[in-house]
PDB file of N, CA and C in Angstrom:
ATOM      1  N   UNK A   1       0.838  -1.180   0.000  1.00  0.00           N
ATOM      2  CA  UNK A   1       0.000   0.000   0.000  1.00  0.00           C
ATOM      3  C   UNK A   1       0.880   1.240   0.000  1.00  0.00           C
ATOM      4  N   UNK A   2       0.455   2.251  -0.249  1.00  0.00           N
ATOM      5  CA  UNK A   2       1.383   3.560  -0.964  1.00  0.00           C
ATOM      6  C   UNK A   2       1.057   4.346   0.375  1.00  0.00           C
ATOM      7  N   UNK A   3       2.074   4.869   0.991  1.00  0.00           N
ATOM      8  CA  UNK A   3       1.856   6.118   2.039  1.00  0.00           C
ATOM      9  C   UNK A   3       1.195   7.253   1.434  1.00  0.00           C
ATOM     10  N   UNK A   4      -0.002   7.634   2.429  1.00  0.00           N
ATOM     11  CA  UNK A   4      -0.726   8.707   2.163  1.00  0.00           C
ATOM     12  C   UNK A   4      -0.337   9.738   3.102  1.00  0.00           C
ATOM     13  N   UNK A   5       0.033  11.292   2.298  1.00  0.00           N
ATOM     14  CA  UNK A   5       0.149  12.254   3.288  1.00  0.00           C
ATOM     15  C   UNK A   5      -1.097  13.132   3.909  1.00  0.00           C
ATOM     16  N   UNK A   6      -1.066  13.441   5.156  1.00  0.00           N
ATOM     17  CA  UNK A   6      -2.166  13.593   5.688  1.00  0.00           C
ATOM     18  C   UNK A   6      -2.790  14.460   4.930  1.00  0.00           C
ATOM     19  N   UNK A   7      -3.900  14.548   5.147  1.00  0.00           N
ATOM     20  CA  UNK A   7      -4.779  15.928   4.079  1.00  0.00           C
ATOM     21  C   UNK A   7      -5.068  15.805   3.227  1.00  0.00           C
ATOM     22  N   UNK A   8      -4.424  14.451   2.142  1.00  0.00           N
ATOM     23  CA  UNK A   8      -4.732  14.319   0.723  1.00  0.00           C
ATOM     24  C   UNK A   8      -5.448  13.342   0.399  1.00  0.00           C
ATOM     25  N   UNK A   9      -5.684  13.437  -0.938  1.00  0.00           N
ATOM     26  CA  UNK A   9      -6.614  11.754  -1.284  1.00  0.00           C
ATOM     27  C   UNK A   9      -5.908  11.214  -2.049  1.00  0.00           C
ATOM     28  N   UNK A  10      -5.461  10.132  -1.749  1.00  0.00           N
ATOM     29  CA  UNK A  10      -5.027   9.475  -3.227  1.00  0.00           C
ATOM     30  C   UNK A  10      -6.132   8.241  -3.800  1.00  0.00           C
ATOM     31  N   UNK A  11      -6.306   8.570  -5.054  1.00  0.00           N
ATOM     32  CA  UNK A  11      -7.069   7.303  -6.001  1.00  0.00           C
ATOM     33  C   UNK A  11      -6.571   6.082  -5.764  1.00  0.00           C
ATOM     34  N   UNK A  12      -7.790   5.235  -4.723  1.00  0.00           N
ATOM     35  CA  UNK A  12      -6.746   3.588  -5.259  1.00  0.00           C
ATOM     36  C   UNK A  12      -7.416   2.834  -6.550  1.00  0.00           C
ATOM     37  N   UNK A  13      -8.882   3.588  -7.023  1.00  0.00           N
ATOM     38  CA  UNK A  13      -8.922   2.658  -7.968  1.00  0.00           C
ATOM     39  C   UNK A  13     -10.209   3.302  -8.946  1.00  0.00           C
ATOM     40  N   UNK A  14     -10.772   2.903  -9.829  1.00  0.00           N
ATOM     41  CA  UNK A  14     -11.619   3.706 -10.578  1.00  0.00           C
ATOM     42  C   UNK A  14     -12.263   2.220 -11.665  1.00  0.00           C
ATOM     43  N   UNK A  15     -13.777   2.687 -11.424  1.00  0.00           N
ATOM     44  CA  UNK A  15     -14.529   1.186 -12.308  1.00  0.00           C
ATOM     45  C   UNK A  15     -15.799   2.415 -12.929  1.00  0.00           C
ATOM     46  N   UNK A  16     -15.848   2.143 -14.321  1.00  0.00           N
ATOM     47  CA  UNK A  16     -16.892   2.685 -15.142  1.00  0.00           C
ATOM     48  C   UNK A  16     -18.006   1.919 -15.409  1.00  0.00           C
ATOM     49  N   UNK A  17     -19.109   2.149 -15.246  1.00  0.00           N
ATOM     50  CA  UNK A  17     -20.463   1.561 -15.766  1.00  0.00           C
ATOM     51  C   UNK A  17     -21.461   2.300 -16.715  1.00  0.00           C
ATOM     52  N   UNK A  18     -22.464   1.647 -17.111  1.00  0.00           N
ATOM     53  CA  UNK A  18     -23.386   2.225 -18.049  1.00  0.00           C
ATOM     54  C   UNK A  18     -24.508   3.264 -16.920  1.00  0.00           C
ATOM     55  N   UNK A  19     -24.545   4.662 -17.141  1.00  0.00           N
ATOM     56  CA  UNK A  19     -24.911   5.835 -16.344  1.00  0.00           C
ATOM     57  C   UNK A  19     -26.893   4.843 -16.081  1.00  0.00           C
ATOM     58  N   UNK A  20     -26.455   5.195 -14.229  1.00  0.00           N
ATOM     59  CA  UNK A  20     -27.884   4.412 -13.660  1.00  0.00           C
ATOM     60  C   UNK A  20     -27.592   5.821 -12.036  1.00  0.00           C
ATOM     61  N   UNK A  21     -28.562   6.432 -12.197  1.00  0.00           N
ATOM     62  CA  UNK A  21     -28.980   7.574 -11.812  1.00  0.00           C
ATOM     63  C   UNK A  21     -28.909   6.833  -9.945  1.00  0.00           C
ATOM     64  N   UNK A  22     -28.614   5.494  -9.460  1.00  0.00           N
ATOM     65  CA  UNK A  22     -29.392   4.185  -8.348  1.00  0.00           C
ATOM     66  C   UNK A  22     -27.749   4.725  -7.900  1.00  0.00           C
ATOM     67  N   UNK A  23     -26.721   5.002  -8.797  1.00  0.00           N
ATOM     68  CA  UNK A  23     -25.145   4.732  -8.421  1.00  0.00           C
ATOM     69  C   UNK A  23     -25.279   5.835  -7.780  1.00  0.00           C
ATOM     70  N   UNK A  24     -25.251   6.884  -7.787  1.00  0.00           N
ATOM     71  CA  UNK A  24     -25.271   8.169  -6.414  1.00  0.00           C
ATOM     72  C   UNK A  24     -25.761   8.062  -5.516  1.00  0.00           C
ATOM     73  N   UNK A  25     -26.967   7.413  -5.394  1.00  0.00           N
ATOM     74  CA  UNK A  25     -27.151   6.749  -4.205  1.00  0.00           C
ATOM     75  C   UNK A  25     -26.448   5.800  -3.038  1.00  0.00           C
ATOM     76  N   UNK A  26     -25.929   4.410  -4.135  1.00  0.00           N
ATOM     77  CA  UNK A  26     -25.521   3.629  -3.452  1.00  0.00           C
ATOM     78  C   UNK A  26     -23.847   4.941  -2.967  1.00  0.00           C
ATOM     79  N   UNK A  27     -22.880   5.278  -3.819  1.00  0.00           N
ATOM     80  CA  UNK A  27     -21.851   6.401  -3.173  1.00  0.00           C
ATOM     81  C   UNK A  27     -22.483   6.891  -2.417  1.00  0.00           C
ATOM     82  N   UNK A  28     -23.693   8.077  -1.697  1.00  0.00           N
ATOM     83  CA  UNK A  28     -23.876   8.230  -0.710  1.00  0.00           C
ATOM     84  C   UNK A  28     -24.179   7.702   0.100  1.00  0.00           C
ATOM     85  N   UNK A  29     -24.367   6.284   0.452  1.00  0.00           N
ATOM     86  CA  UNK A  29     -24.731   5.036   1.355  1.00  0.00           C
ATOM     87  C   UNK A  29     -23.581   4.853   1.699  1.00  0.00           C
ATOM     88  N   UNK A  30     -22.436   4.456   0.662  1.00  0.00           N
ATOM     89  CA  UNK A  30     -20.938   4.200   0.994  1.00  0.00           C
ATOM     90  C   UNK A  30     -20.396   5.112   1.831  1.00  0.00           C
ATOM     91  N   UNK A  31     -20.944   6.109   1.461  1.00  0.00           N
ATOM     92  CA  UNK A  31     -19.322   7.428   2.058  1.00  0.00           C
ATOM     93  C   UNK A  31     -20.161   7.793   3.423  1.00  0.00           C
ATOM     94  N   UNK A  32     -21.754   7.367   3.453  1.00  0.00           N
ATOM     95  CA  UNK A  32     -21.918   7.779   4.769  1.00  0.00           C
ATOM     96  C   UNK A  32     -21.331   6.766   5.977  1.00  0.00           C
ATOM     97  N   UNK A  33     -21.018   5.322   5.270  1.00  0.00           N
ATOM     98  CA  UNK A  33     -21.569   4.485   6.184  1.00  0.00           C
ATOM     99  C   UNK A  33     -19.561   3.686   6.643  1.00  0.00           C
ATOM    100  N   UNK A  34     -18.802   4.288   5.513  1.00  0.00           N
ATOM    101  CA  UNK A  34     -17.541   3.796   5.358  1.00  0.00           C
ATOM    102  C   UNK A  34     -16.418   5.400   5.761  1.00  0.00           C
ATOM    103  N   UNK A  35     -16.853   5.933   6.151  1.00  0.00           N
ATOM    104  CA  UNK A  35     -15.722   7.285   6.337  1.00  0.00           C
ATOM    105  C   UNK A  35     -14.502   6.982   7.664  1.00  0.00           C
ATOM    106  N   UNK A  36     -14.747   5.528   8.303  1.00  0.00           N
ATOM    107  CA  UNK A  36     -14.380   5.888   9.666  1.00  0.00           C
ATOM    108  C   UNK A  36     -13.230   4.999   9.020  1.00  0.00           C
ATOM    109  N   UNK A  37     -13.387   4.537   8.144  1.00  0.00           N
ATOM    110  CA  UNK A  37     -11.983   3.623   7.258  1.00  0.00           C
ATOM    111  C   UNK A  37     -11.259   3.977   6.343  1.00  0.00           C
ATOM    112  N   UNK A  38     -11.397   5.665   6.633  1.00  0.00           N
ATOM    113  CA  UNK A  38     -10.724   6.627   5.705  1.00  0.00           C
ATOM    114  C   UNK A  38     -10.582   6.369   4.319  1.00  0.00           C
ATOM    115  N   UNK A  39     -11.787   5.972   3.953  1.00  0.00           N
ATOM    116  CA  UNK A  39     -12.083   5.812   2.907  1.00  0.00           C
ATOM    117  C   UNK A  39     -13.292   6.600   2.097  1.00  0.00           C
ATOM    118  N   UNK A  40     -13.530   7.385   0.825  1.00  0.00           N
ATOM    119  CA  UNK A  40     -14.477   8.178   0.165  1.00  0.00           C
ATOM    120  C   UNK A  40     -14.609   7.571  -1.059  1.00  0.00           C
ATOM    121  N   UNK A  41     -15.309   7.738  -1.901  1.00  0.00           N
ATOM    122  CA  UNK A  41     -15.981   7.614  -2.830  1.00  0.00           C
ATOM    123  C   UNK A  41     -16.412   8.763  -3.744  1.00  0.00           C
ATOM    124  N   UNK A  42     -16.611   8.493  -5.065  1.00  0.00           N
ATOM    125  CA  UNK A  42     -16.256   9.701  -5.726  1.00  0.00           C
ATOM    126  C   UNK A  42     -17.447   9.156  -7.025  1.00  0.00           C
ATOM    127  N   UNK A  43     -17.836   9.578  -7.609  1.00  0.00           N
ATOM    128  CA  UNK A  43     -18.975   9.784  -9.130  1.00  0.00           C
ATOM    129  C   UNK A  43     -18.908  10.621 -10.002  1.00  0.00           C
ATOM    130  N   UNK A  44     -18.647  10.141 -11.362  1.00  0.00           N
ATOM    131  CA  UNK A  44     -18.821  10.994 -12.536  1.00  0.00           C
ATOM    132  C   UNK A  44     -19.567  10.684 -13.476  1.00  0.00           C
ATOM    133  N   UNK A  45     -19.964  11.558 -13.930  1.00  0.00           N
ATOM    134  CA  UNK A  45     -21.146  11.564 -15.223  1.00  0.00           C
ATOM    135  C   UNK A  45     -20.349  11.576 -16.499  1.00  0.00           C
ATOM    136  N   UNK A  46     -20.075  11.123 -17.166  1.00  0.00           N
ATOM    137  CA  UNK A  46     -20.033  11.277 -18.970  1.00  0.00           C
ATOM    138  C   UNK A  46     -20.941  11.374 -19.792  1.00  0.00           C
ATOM    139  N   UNK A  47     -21.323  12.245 -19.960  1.00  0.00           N
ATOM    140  CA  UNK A  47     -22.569  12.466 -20.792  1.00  0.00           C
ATOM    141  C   UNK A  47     -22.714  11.827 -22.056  1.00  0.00           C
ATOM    142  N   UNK A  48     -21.847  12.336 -22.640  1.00  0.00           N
ATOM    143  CA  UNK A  48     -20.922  11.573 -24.339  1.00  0.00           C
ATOM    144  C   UNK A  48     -21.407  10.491 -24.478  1.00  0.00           C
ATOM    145  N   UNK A  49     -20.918   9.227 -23.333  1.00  0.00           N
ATOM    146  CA  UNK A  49     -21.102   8.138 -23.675  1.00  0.00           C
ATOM    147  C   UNK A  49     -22.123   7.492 -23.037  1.00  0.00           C
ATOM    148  N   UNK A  50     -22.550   8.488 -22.161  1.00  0.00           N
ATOM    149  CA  UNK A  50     -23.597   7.731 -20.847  1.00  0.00           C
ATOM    150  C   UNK A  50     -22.927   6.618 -19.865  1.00  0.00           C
ATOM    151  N   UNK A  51     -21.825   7.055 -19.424  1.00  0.00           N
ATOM    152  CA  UNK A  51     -21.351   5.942 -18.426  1.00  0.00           C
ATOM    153  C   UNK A  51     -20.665   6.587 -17.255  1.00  0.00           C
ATOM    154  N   UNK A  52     -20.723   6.177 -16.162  1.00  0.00           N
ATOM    155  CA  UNK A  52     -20.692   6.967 -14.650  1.00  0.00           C
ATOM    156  C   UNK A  52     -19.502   6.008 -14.563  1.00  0.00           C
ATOM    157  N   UNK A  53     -18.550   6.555 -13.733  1.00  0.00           N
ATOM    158  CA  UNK A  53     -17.610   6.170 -13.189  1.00  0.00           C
ATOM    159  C   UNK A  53     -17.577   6.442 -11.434  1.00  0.00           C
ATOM    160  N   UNK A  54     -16.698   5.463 -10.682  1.00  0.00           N
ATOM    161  CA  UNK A  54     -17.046   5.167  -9.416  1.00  0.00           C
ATOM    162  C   UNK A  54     -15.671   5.367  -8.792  1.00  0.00           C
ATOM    163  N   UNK A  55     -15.254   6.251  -8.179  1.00  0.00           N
ATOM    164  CA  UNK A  55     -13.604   6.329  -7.690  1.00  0.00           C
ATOM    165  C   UNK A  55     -13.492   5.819  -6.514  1.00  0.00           C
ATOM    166  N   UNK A  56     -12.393   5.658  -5.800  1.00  0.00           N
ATOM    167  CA  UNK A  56     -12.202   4.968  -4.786  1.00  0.00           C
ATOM    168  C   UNK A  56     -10.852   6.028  -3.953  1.00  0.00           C
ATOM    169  N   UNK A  57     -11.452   6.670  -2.367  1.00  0.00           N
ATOM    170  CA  UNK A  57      -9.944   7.323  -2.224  1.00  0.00           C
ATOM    171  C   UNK A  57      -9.586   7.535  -1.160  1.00  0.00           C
ATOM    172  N   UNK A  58      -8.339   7.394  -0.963  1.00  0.00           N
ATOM    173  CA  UNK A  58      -8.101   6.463   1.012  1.00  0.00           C
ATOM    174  C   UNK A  58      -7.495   8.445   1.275  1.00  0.00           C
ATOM    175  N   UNK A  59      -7.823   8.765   2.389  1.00  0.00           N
ATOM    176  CA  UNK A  59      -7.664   9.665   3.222  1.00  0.00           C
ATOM    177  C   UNK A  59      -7.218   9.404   4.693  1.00  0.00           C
ATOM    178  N   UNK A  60      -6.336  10.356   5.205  1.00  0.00           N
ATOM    179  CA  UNK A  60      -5.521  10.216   6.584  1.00  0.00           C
ATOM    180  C   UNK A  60      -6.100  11.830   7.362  1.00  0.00           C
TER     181      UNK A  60
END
């Protein structure tokens, strides 16, 4: 695992799917329910192609 300096986020990982409006949800379920494992969650829209992407990002 890669040392994180305090304050920052680093990306551990990133998965794209076909855009389902249900995925912001489930990320706010995650990041409410997973923060104490210094861990966040992240969502993007691509409009272009219609596909949401899901980030993953460890915090100290």
């Amino acid at each position: 695992m890669t040392e994180v300096k305090e304050g920052k986020l680093e990306l551990i990982t990133s998965k794209s799917f076909p855009a389902n409006d249900d995925l912001v949800r489930i990320v706010d379920f995650l990041n409410k329910n997973l923060k104490y494992k210094n861990i966040m969650f992240g969502i993007t829209k691509d409009k272009q192609n219609n596909q949401m992407s899901i980030n993953i990002y460890e915090f100290q």
